[in-house]
N, C-alpha and C. Protein backbone atom coordinates (compact mmCIF):
# COMPACT_ATOMS: atom_id res chain seq x y z
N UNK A 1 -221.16 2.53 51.56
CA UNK A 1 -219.83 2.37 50.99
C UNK A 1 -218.80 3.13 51.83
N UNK A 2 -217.53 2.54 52.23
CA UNK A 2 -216.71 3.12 53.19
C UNK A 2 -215.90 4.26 52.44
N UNK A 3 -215.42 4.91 52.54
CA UNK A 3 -214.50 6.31 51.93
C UNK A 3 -213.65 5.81 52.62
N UNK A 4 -212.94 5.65 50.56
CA UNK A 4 -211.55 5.51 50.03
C UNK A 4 -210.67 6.42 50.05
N UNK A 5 -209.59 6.64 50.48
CA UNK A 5 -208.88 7.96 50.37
C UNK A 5 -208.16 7.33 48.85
N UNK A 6 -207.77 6.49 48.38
CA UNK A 6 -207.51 6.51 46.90
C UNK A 6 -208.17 6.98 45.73
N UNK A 7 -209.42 6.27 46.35
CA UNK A 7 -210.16 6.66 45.23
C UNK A 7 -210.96 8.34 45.31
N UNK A 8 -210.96 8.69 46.53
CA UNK A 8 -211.45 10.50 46.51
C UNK A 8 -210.27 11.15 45.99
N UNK A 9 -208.86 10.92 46.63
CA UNK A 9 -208.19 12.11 46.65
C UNK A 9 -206.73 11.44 45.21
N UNK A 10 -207.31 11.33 44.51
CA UNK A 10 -206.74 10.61 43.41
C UNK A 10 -205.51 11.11 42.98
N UNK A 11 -205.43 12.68 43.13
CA UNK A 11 -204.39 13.82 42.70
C UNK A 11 -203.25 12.78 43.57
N UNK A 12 -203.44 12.12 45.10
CA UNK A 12 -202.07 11.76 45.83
C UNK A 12 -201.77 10.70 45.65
N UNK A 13 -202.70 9.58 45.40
CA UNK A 13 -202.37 8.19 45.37
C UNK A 13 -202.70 7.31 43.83
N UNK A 14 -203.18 8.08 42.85
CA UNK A 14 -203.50 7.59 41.27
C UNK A 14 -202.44 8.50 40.83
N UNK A 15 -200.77 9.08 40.61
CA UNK A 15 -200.28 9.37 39.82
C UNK A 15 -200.03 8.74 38.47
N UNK A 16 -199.75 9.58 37.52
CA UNK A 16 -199.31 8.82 36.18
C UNK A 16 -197.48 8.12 36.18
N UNK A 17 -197.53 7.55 35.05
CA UNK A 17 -195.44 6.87 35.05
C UNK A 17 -195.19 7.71 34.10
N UNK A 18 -195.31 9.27 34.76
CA UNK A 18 -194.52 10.32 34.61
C UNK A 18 -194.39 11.15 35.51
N UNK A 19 -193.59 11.94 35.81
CA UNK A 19 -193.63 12.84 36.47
C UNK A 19 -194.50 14.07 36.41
N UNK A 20 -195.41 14.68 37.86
CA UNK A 20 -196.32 15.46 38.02
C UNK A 20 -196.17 16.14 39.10
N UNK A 21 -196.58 17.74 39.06
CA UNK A 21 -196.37 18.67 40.53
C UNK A 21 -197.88 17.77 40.55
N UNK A 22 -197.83 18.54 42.75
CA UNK A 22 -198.67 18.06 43.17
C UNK A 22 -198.31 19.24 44.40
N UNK A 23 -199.23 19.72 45.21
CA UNK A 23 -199.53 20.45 46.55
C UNK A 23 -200.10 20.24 47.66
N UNK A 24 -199.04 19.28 48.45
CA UNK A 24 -200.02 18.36 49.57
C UNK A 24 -199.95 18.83 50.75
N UNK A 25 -201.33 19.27 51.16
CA UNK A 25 -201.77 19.63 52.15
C UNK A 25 -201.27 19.28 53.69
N UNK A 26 -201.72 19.97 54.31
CA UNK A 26 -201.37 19.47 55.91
C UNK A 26 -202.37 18.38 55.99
N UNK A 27 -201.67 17.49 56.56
CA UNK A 27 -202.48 15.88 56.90
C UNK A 27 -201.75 15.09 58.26
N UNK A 28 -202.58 14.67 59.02
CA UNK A 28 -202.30 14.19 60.18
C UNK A 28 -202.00 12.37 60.16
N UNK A 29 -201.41 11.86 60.88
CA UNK A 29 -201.12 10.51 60.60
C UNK A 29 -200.62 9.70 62.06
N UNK A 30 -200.80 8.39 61.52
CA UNK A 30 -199.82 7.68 62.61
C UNK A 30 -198.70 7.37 62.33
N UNK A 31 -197.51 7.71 63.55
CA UNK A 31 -196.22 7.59 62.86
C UNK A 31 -195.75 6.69 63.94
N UNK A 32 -194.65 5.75 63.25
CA UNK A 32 -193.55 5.25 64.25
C UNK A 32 -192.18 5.61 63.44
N UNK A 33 -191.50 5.92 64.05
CA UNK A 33 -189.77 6.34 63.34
C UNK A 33 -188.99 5.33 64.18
N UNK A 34 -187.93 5.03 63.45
CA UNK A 34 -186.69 4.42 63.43
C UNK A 34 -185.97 4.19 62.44
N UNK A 35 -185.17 3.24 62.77
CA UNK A 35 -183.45 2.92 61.81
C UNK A 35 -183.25 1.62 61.30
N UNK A 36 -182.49 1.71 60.30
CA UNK A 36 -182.00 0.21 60.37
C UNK A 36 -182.48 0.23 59.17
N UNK A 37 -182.44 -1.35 58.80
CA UNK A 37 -182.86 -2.54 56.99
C UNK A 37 -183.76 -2.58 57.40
N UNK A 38 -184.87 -2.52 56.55
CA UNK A 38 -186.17 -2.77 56.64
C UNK A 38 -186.84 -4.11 55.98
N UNK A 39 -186.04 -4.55 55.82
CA UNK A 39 -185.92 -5.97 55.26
C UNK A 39 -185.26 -6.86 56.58
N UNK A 40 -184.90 -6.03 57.60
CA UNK A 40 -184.12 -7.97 58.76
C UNK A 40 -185.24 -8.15 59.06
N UNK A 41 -185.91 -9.65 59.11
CA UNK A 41 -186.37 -10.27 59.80
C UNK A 41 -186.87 -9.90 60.97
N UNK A 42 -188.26 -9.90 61.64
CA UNK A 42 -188.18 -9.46 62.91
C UNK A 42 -187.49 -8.33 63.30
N UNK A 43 -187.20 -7.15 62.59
CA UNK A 43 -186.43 -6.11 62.84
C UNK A 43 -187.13 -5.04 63.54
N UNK A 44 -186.69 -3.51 63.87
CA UNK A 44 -187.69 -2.47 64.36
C UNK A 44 -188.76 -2.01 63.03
N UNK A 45 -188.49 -2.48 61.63
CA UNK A 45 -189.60 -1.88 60.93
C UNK A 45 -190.14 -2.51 60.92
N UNK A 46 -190.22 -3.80 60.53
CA UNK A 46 -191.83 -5.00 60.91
C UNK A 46 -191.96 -4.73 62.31
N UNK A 47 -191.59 -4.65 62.70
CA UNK A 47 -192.63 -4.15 64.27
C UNK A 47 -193.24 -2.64 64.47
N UNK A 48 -192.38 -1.59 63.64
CA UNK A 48 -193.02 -0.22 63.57
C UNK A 48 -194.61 -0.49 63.26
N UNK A 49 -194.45 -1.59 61.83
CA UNK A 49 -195.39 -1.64 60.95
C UNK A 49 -196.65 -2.58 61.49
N UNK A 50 -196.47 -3.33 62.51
CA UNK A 50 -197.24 -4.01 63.15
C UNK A 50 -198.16 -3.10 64.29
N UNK A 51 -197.60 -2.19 64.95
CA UNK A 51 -197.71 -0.98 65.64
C UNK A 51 -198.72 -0.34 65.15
N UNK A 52 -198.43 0.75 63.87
CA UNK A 52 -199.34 1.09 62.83
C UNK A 52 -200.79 0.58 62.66
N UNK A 53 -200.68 -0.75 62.04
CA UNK A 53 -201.70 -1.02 62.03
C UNK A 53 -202.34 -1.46 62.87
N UNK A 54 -202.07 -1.94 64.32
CA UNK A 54 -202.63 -1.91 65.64
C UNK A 54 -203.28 -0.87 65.48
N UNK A 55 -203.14 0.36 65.61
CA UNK A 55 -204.05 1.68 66.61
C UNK A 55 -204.57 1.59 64.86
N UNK A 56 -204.13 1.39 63.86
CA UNK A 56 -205.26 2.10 62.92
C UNK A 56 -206.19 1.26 62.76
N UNK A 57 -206.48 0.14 63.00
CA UNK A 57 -207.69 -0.30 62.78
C UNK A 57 -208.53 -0.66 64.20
N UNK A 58 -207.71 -0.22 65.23
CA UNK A 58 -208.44 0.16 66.16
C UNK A 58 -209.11 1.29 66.69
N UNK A 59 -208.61 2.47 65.79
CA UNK A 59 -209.38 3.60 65.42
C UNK A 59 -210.59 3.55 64.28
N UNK A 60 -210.55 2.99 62.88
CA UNK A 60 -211.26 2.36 61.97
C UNK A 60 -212.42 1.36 62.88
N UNK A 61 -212.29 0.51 63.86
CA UNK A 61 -213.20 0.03 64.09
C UNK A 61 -214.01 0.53 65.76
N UNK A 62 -213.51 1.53 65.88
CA UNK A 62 -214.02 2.44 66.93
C UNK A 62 -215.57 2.39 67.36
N UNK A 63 -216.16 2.35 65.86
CA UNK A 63 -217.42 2.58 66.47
C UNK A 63 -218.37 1.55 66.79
N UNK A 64 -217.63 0.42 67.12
CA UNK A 64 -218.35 -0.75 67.45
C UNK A 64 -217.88 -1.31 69.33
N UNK A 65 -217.53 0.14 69.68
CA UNK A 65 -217.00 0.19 71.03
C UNK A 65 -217.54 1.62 71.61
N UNK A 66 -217.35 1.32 73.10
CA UNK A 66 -218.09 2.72 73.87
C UNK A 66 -217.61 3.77 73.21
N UNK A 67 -216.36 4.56 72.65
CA UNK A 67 -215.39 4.94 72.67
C UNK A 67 -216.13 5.70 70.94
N UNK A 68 -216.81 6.66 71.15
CA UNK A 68 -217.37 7.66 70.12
C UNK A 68 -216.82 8.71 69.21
N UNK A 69 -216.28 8.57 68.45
CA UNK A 69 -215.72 9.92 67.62
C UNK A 69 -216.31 10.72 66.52
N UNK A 70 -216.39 12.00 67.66
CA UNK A 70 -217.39 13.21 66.57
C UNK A 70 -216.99 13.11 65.28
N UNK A 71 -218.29 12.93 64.63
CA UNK A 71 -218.15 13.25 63.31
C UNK A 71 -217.68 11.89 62.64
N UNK A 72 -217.55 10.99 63.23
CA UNK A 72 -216.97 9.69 62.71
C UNK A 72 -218.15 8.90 61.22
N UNK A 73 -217.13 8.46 60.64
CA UNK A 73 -217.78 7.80 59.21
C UNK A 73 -216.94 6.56 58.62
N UNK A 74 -217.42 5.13 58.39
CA UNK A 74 -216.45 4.16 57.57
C UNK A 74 -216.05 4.68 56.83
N UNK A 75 -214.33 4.22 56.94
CA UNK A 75 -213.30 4.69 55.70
C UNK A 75 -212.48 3.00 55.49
N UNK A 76 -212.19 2.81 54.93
CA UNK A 76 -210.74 2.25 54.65
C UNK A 76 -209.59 2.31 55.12
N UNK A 77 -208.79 2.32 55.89
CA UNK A 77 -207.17 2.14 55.70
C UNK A 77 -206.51 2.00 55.02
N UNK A 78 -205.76 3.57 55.11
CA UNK A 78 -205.13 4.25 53.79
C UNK A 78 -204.08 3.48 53.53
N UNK A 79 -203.46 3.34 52.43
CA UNK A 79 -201.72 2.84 52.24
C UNK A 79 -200.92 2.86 53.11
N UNK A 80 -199.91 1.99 53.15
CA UNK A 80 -198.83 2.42 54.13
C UNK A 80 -198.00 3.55 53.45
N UNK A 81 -197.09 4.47 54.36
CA UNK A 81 -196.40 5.45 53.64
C UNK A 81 -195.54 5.55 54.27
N UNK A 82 -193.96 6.41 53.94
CA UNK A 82 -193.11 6.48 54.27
C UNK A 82 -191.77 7.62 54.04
N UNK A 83 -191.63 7.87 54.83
CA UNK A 83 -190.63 8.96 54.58
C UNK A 83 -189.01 8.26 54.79
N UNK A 84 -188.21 8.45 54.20
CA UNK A 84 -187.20 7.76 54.03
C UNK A 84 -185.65 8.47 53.93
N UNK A 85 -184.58 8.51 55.14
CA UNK A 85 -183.12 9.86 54.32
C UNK A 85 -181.83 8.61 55.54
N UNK A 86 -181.28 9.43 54.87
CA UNK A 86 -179.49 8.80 55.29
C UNK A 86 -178.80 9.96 55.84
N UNK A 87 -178.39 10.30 57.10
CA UNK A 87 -177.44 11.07 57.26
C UNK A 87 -176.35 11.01 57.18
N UNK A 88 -176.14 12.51 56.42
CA UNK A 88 -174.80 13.21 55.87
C UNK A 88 -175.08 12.39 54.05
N UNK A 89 -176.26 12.15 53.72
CA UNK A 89 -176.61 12.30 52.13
C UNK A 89 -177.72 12.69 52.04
N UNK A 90 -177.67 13.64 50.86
CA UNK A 90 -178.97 14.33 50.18
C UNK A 90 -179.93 13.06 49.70
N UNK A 91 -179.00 12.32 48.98
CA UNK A 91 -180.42 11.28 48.39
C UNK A 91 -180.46 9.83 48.92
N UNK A 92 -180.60 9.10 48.33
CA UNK A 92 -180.29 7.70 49.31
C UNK A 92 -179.83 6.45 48.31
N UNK A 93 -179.44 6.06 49.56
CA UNK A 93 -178.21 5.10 48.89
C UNK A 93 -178.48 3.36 48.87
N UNK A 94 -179.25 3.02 48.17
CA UNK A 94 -180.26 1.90 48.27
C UNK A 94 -179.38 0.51 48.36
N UNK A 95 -177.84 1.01 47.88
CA UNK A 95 -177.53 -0.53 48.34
C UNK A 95 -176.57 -0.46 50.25
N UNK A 96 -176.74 0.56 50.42
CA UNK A 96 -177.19 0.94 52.11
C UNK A 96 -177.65 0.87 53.20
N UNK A 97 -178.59 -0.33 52.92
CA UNK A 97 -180.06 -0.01 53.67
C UNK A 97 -179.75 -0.19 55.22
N UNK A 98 -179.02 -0.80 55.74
CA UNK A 98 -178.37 -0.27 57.39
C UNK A 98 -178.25 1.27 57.43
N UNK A 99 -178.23 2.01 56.32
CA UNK A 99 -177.77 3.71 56.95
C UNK A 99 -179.45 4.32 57.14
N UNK A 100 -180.39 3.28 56.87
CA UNK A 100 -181.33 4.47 56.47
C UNK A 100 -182.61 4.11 58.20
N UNK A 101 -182.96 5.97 57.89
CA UNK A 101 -183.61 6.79 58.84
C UNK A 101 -184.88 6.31 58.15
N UNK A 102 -185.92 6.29 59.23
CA UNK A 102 -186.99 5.86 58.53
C UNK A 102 -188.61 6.48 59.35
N UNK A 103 -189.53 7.16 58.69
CA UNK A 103 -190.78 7.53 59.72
C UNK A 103 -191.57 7.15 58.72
N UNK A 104 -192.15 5.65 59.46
CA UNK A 104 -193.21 4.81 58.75
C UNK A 104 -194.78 5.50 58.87
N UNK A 105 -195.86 5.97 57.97
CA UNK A 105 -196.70 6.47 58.99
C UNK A 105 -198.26 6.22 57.82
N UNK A 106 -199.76 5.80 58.56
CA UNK A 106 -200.64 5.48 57.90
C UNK A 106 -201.68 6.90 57.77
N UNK A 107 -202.43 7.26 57.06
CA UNK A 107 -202.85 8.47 56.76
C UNK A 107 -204.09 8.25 58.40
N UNK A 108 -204.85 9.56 58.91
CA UNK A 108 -205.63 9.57 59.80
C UNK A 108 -206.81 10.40 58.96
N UNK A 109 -207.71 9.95 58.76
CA UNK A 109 -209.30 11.34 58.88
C UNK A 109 -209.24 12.28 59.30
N UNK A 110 -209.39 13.30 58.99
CA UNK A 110 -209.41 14.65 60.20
C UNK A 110 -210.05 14.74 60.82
N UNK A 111 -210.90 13.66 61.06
CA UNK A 111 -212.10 13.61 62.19
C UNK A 111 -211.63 13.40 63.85
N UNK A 112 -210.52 12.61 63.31
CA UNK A 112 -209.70 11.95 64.22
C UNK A 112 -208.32 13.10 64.87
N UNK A 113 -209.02 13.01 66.65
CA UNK A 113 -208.15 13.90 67.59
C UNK A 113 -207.05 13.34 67.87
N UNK A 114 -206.34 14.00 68.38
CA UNK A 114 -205.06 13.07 69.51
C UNK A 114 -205.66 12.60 70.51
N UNK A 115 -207.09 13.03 71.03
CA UNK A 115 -207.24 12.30 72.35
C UNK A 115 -208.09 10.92 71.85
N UNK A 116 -208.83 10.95 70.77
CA UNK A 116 -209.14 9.72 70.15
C UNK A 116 -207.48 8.91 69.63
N UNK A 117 -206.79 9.56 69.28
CA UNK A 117 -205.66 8.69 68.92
C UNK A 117 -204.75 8.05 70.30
N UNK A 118 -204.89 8.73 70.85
CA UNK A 118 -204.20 8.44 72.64
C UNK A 118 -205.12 7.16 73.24
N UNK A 119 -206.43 7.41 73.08
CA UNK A 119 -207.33 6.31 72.92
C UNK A 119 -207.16 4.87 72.70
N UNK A 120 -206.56 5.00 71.16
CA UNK A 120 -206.52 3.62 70.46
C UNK A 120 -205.13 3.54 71.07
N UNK A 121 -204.19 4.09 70.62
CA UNK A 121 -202.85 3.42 71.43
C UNK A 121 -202.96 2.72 72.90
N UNK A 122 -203.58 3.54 73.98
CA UNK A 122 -204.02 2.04 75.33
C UNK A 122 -204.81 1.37 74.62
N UNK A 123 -205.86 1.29 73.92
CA UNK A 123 -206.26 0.32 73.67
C UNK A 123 -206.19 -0.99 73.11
N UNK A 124 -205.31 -0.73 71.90
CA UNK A 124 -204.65 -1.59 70.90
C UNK A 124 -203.57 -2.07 72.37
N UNK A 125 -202.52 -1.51 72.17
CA UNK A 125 -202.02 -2.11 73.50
C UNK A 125 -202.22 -2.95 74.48
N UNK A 126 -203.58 -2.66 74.90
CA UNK A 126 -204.20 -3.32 76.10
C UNK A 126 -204.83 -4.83 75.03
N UNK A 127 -205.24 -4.66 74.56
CA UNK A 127 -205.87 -6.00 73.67
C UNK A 127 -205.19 -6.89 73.25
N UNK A 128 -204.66 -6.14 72.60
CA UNK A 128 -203.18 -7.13 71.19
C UNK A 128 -202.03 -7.05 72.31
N UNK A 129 -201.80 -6.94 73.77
CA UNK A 129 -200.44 -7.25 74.52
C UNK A 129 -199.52 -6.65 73.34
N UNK A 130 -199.60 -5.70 73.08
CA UNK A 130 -198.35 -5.11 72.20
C UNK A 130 -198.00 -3.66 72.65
N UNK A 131 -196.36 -3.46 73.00
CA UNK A 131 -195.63 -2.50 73.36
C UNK A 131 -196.46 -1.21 72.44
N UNK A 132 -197.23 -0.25 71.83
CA UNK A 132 -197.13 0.56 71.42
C UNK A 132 -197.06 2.10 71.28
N UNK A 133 -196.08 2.03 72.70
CA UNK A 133 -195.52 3.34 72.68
C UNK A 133 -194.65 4.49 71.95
N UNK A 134 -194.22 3.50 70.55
CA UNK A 134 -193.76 4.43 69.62
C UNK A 134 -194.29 4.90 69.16
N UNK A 135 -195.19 4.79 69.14
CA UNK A 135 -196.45 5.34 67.91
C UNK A 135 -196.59 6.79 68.20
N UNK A 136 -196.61 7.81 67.35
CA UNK A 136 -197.03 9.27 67.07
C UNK A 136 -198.28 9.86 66.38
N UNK A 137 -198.61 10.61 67.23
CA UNK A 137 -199.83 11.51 66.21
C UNK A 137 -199.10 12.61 65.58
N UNK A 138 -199.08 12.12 64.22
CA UNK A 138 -197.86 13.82 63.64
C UNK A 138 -198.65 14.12 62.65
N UNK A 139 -198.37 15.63 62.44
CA UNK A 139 -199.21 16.42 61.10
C UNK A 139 -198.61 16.39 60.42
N UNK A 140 -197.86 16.50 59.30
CA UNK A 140 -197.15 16.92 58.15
C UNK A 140 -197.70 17.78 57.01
N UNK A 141 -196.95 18.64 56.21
CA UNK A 141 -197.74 19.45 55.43
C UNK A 141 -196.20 19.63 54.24
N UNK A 142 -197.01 18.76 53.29
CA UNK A 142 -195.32 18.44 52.64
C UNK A 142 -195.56 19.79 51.58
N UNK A 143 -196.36 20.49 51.16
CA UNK A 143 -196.48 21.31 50.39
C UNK A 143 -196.30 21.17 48.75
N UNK A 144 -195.28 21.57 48.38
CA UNK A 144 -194.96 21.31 46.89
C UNK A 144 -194.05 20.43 46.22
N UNK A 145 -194.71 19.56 45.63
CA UNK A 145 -193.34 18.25 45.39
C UNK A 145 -193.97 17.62 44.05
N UNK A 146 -192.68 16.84 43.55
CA UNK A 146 -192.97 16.34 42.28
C UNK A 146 -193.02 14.74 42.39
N UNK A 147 -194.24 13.85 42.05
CA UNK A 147 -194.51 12.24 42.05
C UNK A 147 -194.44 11.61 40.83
N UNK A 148 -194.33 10.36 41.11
CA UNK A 148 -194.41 9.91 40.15
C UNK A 148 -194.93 8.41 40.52
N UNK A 149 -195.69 7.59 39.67
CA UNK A 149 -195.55 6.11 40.10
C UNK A 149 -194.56 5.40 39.36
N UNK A 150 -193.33 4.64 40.53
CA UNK A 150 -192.87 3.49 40.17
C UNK A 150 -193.44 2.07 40.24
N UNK A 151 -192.94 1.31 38.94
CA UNK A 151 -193.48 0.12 39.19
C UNK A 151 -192.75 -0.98 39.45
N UNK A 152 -192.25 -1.51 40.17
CA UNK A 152 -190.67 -2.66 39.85
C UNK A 152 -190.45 -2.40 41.46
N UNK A 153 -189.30 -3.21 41.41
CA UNK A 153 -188.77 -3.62 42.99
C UNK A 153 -188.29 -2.00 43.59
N UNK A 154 -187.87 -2.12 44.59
CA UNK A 154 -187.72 -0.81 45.22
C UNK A 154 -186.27 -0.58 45.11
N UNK A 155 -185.19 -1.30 44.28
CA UNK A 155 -183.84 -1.00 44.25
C UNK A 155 -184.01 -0.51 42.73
N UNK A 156 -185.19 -0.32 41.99
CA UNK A 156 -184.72 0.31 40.93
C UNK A 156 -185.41 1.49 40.77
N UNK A 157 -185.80 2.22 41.96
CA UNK A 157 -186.49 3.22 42.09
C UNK A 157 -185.12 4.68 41.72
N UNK A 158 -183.96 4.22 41.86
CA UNK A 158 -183.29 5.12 41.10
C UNK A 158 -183.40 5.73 39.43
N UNK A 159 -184.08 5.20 38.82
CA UNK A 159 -184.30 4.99 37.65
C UNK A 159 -185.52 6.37 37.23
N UNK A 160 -186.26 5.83 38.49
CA UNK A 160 -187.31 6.99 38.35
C UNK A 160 -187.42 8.28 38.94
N UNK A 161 -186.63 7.96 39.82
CA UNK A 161 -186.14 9.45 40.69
C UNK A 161 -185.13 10.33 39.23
N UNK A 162 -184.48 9.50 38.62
CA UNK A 162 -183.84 10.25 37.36
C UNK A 162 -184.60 11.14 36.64
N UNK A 163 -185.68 10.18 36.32
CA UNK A 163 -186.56 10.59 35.49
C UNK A 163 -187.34 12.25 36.19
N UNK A 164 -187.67 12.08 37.24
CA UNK A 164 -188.39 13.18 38.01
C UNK A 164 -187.20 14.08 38.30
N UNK A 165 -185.54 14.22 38.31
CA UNK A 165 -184.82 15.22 38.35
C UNK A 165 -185.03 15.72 37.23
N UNK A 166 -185.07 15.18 36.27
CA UNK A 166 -184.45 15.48 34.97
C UNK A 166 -186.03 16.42 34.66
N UNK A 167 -187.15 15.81 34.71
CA UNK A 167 -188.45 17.39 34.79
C UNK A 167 -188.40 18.51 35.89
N UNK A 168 -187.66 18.16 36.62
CA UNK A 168 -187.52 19.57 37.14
C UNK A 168 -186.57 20.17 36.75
N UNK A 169 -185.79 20.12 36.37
CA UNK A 169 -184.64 20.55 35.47
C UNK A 169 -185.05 21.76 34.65
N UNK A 170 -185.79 20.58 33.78
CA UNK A 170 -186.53 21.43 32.23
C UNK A 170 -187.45 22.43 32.22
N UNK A 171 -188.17 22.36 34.14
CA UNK A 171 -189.29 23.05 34.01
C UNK A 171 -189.10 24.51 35.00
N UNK A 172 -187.82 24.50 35.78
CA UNK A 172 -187.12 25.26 36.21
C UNK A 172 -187.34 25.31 38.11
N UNK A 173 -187.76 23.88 38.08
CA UNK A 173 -187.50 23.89 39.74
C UNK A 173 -186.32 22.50 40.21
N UNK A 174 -186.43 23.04 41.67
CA UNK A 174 -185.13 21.48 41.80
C UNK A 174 -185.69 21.31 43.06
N UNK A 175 -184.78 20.13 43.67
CA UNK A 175 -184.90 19.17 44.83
C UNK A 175 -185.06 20.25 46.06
N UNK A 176 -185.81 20.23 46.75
CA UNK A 176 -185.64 20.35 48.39
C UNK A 176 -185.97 19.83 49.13
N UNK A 177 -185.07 18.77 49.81
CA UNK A 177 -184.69 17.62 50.39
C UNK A 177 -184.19 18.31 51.46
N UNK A 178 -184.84 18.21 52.63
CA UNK A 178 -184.16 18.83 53.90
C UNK A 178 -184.59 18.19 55.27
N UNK A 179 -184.01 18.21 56.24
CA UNK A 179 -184.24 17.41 57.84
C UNK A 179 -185.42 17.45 57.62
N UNK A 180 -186.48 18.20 57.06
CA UNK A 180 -188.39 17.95 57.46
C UNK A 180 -188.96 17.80 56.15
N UNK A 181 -187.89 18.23 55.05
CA UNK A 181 -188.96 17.90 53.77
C UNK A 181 -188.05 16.52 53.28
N UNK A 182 -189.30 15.24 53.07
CA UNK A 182 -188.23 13.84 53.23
C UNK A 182 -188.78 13.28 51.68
N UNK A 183 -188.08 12.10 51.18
CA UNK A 183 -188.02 11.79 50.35
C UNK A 183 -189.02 10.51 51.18
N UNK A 184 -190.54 10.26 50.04
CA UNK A 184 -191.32 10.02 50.74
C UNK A 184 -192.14 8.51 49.27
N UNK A 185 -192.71 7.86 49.95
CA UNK A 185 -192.87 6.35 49.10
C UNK A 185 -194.01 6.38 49.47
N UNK A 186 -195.54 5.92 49.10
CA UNK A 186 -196.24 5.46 49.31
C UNK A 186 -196.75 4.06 48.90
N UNK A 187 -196.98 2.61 49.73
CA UNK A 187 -197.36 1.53 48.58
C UNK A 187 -198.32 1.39 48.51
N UNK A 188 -198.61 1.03 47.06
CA UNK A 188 -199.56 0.63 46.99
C UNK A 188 -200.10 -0.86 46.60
N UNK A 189 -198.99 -1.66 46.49
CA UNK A 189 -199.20 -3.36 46.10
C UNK A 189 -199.00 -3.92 47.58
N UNK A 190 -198.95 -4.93 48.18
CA UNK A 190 -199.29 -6.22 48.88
C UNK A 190 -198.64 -6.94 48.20
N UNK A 191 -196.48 -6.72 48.98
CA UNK A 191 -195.14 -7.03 48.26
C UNK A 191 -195.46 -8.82 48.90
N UNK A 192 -196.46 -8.80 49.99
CA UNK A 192 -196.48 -10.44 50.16
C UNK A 192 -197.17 -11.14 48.97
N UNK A 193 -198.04 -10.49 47.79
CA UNK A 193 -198.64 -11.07 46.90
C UNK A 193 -198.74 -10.97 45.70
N UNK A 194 -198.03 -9.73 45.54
CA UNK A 194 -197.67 -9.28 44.18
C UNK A 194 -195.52 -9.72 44.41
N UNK A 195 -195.49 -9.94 42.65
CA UNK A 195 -194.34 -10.09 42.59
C UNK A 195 -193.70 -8.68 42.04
N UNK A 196 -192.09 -8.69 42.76
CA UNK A 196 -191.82 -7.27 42.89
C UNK A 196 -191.76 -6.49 41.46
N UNK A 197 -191.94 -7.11 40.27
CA UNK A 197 -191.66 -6.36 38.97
C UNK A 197 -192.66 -6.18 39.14
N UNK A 198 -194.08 -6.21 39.87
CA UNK A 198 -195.21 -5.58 39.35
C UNK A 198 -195.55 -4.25 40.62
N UNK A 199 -195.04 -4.45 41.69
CA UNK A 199 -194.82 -3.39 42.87
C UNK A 199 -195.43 -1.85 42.54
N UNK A 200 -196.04 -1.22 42.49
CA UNK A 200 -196.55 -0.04 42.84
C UNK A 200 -196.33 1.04 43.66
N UNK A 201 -195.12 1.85 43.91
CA UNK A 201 -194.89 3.02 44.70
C UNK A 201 -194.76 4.14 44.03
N UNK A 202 -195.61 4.93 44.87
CA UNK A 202 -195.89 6.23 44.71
C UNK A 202 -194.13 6.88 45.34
N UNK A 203 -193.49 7.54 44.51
CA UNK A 203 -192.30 8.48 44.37
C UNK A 203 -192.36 9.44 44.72
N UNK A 204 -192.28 10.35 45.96
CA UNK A 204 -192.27 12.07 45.93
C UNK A 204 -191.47 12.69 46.21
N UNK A 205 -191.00 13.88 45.82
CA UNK A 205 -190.06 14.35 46.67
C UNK A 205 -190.58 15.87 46.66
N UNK A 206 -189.99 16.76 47.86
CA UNK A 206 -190.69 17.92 48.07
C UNK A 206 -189.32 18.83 47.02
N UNK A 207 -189.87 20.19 46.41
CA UNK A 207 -189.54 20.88 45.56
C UNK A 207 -189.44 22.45 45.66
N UNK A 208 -188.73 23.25 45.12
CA UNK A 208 -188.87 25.17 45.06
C UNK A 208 -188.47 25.14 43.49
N UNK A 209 -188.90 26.44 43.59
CA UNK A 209 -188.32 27.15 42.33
C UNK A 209 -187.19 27.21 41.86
N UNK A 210 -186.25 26.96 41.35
CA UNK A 210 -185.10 27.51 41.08
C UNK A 210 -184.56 28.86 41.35
């Protein structure tokens, strides 16, 4: 059986439709960043996102090539995820979506080096004829933040971000939203097959004390 990162690490990707702290670790990933609607057609995020999953399942299927990684074990390919901000605003402005900053990025194993990840990028590249030099090996270590799952299209995710100010409020912490701590989405539906009132994103945002 391949290891699920949903189903092991449940605390990040099974939240409840309420708001919950959570303490997320340093975790390594593949990233591509850019700008723009993530909705044009043929834009830089369907191609970030095409990128992505190039080297990740050319890392995922690694071991059916010369190309050996210590310690390697079948997993799955984690969710897509996303960190998401607008400069010169704290929160974001969803009927906006030309202003928004964007670092698209798929979870990695910790098994998995940069020189195995440097790896799959010529490789995927070299195979699939695809540019993928945006692609990043980045760590992140979002630390302390409050989630929640939304369910519905992604323009009414204001609704639930309310909901998650309004418990930190009561419980005596607030927002910290800053250039490295990002307001961050994980999906979890397949928006080509599910219809968007039934959509699944994971809500986070990073947090302090009051």
């Amino acid at each position: 059986m391949a290891f699920d990162f949903k189903k092991e690490y449940k605390e990040f990707y099974m939240p409840k439709n309420k708001p919950e702290l959570v303490t997320v670790p340093k975790t390594n990933y593949i990233a591509v960043r850019g700008q723009g609607d993530p909705n044009e057609e043929g834009g830089a995020y369907q191609h970030a996102i095409t990128v992505l999953y190039a080297v990740a399942y050319t890392l995922k299927m690694s071991y059916k090539t010369d190309h050996q990684i210590e310690g390697f074990f079948e997993y799955v390919v984690p969710p897509l995820e996303g960190f998401w901000w607008q400069e010169g605003n704290s929160g974001i402005d969803y009927g906006n979506k030309d202003r928004f900053h964007w670092l698209s990025v798929l979870r990695l194993p910790d098994f998995i080096s940069k020189a195995d990840f440097d790896w799959a990028v010529e490789t995927a590249a070299r195979k699939k004829k695809l540019d993928c030099s945006s692609a990043e090996f980045r760590t992140i270590e979002e630390g302390l933040c409050v989630q929640m799952m939304h369910v519905g299209p992604f323009n009414d995710e204001p609704k639930t971000v309310a909901l998650m100010d309004a418990y930190l409020a009561a419980n005596g912490y607030e927002n910290d939203l800053t250039d490295t701590r990002l307001h961050h989405e994980i999906y979890l539906s397949d928006a080509r097959k599910v219809a968007p009132e039934k959509w699944k994103t994971i809500v986070r945002h990073p947090i302090k004390r009051v």
